[in-house]
C-alpha atoms as a PDB file:
ATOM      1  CA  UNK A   1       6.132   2.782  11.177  1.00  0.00           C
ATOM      2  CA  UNK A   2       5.406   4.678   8.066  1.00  0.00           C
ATOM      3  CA  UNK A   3       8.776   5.381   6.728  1.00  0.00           C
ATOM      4  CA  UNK A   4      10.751   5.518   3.981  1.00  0.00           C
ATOM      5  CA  UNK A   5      12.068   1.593   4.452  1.00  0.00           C
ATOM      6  CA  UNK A   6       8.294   0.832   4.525  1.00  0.00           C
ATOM      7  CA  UNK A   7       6.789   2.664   1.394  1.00  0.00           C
ATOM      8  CA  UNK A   8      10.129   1.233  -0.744  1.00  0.00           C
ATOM      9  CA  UNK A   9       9.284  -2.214   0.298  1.00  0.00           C
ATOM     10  CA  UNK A  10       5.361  -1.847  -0.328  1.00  0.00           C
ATOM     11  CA  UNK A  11       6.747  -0.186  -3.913  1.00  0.00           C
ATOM     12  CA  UNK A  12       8.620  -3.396  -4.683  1.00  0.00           C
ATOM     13  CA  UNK A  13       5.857  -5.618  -3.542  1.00  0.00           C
ATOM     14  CA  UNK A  14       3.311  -3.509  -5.764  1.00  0.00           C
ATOM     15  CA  UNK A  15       5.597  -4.096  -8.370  1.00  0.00           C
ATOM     16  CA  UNK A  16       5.779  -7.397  -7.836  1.00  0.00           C
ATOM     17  CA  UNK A  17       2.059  -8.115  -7.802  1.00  0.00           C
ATOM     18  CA  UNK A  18       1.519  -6.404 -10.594  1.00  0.00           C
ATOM     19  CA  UNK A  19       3.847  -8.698 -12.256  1.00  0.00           C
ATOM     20  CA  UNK A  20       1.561 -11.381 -11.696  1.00  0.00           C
ATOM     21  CA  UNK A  21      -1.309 -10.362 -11.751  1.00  0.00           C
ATOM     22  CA  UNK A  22      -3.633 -11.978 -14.299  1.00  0.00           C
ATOM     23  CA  UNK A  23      -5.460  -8.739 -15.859  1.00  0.00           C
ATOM     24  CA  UNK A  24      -5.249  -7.183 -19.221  1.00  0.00           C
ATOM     25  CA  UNK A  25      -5.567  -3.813 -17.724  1.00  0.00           C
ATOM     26  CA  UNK A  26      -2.616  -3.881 -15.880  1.00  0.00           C
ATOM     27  CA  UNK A  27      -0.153  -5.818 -18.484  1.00  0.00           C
ATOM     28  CA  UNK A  28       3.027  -3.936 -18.321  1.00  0.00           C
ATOM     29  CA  UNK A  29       1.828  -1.923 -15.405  1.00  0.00           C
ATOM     30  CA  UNK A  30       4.559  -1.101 -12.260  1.00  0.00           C
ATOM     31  CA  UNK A  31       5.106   1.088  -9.234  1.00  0.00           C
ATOM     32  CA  UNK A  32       7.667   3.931  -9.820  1.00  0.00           C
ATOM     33  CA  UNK A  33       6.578   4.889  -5.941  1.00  0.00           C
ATOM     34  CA  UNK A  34       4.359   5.085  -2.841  1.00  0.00           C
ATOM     35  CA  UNK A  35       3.919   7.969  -1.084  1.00  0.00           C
ATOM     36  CA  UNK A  36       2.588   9.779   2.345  1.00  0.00           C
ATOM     37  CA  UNK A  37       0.407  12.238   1.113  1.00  0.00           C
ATOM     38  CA  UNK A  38      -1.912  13.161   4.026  1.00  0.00           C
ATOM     39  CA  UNK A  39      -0.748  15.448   6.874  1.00  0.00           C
ATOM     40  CA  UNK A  40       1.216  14.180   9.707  1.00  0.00           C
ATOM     41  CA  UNK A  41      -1.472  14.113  12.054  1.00  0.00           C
ATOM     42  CA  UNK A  42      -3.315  11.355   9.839  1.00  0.00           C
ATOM     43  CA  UNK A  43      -0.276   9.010  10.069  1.00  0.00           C
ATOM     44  CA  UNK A  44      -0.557   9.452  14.171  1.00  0.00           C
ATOM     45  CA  UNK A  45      -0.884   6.067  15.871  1.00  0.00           C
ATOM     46  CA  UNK A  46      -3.913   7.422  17.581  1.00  0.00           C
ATOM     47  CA  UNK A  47      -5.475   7.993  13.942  1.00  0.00           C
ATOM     48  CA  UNK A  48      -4.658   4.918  12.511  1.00  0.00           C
ATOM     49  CA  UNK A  49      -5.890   2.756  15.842  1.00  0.00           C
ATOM     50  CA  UNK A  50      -9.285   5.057  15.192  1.00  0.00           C
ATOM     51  CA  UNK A  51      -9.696   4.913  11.358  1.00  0.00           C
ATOM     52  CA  UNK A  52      -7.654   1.148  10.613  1.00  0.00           C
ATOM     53  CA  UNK A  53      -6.458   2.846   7.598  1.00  0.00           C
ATOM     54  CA  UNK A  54      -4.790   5.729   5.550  1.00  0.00           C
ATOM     55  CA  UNK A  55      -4.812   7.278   2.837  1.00  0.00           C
ATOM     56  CA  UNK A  56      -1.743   7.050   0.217  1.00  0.00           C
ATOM     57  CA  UNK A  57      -0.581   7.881  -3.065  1.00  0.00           C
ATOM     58  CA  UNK A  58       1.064   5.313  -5.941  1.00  0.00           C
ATOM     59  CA  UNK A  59       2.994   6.089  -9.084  1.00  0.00           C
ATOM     60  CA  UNK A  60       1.898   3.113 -11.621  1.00  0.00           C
ATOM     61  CA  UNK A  61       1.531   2.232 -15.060  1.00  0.00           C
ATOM     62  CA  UNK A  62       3.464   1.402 -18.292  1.00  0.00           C
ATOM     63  CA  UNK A  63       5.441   4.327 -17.474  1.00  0.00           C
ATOM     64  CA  UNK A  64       5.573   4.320 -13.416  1.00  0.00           C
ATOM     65  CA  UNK A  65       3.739   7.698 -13.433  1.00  0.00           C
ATOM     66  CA  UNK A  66      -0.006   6.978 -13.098  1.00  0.00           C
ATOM     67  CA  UNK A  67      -1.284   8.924  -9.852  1.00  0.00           C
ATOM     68  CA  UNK A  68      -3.657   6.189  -7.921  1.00  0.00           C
ATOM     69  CA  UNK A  69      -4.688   6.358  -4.876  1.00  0.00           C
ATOM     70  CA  UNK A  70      -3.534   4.302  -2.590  1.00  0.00           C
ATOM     71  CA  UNK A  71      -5.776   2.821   0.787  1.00  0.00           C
ATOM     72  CA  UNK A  72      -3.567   1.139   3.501  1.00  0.00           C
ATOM     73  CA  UNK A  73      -5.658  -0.659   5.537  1.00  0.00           C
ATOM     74  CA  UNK A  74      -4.184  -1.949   8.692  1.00  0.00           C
ATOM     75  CA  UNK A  75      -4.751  -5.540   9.741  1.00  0.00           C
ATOM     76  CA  UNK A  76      -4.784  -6.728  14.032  1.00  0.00           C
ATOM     77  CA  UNK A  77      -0.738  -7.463  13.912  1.00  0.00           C
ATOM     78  CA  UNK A  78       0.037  -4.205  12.041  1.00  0.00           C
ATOM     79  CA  UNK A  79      -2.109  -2.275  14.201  1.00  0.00           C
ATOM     80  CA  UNK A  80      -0.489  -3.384  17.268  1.00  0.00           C
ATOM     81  CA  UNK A  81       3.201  -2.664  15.547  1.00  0.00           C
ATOM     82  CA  UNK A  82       2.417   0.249  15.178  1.00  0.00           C
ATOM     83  CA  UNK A  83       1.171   1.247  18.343  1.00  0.00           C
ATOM     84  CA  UNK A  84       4.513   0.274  19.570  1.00  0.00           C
ATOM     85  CA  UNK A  85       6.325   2.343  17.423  1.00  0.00           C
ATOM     86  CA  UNK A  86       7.817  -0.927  15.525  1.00  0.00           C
ATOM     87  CA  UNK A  87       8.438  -1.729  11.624  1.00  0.00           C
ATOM     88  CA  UNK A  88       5.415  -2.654   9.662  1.00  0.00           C
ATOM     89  CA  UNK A  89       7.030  -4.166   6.560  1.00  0.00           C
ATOM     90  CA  UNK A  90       6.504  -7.427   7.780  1.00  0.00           C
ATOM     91  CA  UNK A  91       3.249  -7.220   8.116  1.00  0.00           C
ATOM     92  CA  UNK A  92       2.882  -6.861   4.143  1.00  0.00           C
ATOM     93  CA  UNK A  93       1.452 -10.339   3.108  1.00  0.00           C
ATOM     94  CA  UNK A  94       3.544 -13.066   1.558  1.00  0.00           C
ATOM     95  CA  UNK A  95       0.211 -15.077   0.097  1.00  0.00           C
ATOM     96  CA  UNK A  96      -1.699 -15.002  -2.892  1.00  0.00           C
ATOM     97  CA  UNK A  97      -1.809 -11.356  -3.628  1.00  0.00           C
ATOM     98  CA  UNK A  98      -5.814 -11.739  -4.513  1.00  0.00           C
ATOM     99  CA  UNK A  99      -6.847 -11.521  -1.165  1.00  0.00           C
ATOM    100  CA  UNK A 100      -5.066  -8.402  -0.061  1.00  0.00           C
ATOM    101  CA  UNK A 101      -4.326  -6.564  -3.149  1.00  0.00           C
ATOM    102  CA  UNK A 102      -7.154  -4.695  -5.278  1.00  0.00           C
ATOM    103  CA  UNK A 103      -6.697  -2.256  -8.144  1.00  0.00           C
ATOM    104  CA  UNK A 104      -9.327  -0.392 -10.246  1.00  0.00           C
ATOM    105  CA  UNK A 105      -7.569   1.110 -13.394  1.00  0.00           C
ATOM    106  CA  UNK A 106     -10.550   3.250 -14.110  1.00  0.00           C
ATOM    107  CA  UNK A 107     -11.033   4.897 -10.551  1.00  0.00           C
ATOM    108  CA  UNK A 108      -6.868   4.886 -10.284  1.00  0.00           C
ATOM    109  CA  UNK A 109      -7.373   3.053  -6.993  1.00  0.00           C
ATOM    110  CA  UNK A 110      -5.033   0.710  -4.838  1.00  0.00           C
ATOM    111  CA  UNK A 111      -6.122  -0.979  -1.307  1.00  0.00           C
ATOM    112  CA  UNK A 112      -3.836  -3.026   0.117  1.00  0.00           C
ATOM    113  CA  UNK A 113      -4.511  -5.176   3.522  1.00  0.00           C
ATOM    114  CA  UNK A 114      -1.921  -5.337   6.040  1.00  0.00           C
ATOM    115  CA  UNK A 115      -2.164  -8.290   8.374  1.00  0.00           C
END
């Protein structure tokens, strides 16, 4: 599910990543945030088994206050979570951030992979 628990613990994780992440760009950088932006019909089950993926919004930078946008995309085992109405948290990876974590500090863009 899409809930508060969930975009706290992807805010931490963001955080986290951006930590240790290996780019002058984002030195300093963190998440103040991560939020559900679209209406409620796009965070549906039915939408997100149709589309894999929705649309978000992060607060980062020096400051925590950067708008980026933020694409969830939604891997086999989080799909079928969430059809099922179960938490998703898990399903934000543990391993090396570089293959499920991309930011572009020019576009203000954030896509994370789910597995």
């Amino acid at each position: 599910m899409l809930d508060q628990i969930f975009c706290e613990t992807l805010e931490y994780k963001i955080s986290e990543v951006l930590e240790n992440i290996n780019d002058e760009n984002v030195i300093g950088f963190w998440c103040d945030g991560v939020l559900l932006t679209e209406p409620d019909n796009y965070y549906s089950q039915k939408f997100i088994n149709d589309k894999r993926q929705v649309q978000m919004q992060a607060y980062v930078g020096k400051d925590g206050q950067g708008i980026y946008s933020l694409t969830l995309k939604f891997g086999n085992k989080a799909l079928s979570r969430y059809a099922r109405h179960l938490s998703i948290v898990e399903c934000i990876p543990q391993t090396d951030f570089k293959s499920w974590f991309k930011i572009d500090t020019s576009k203000k863009e954030i896509e994370v992979q789910l597995d």
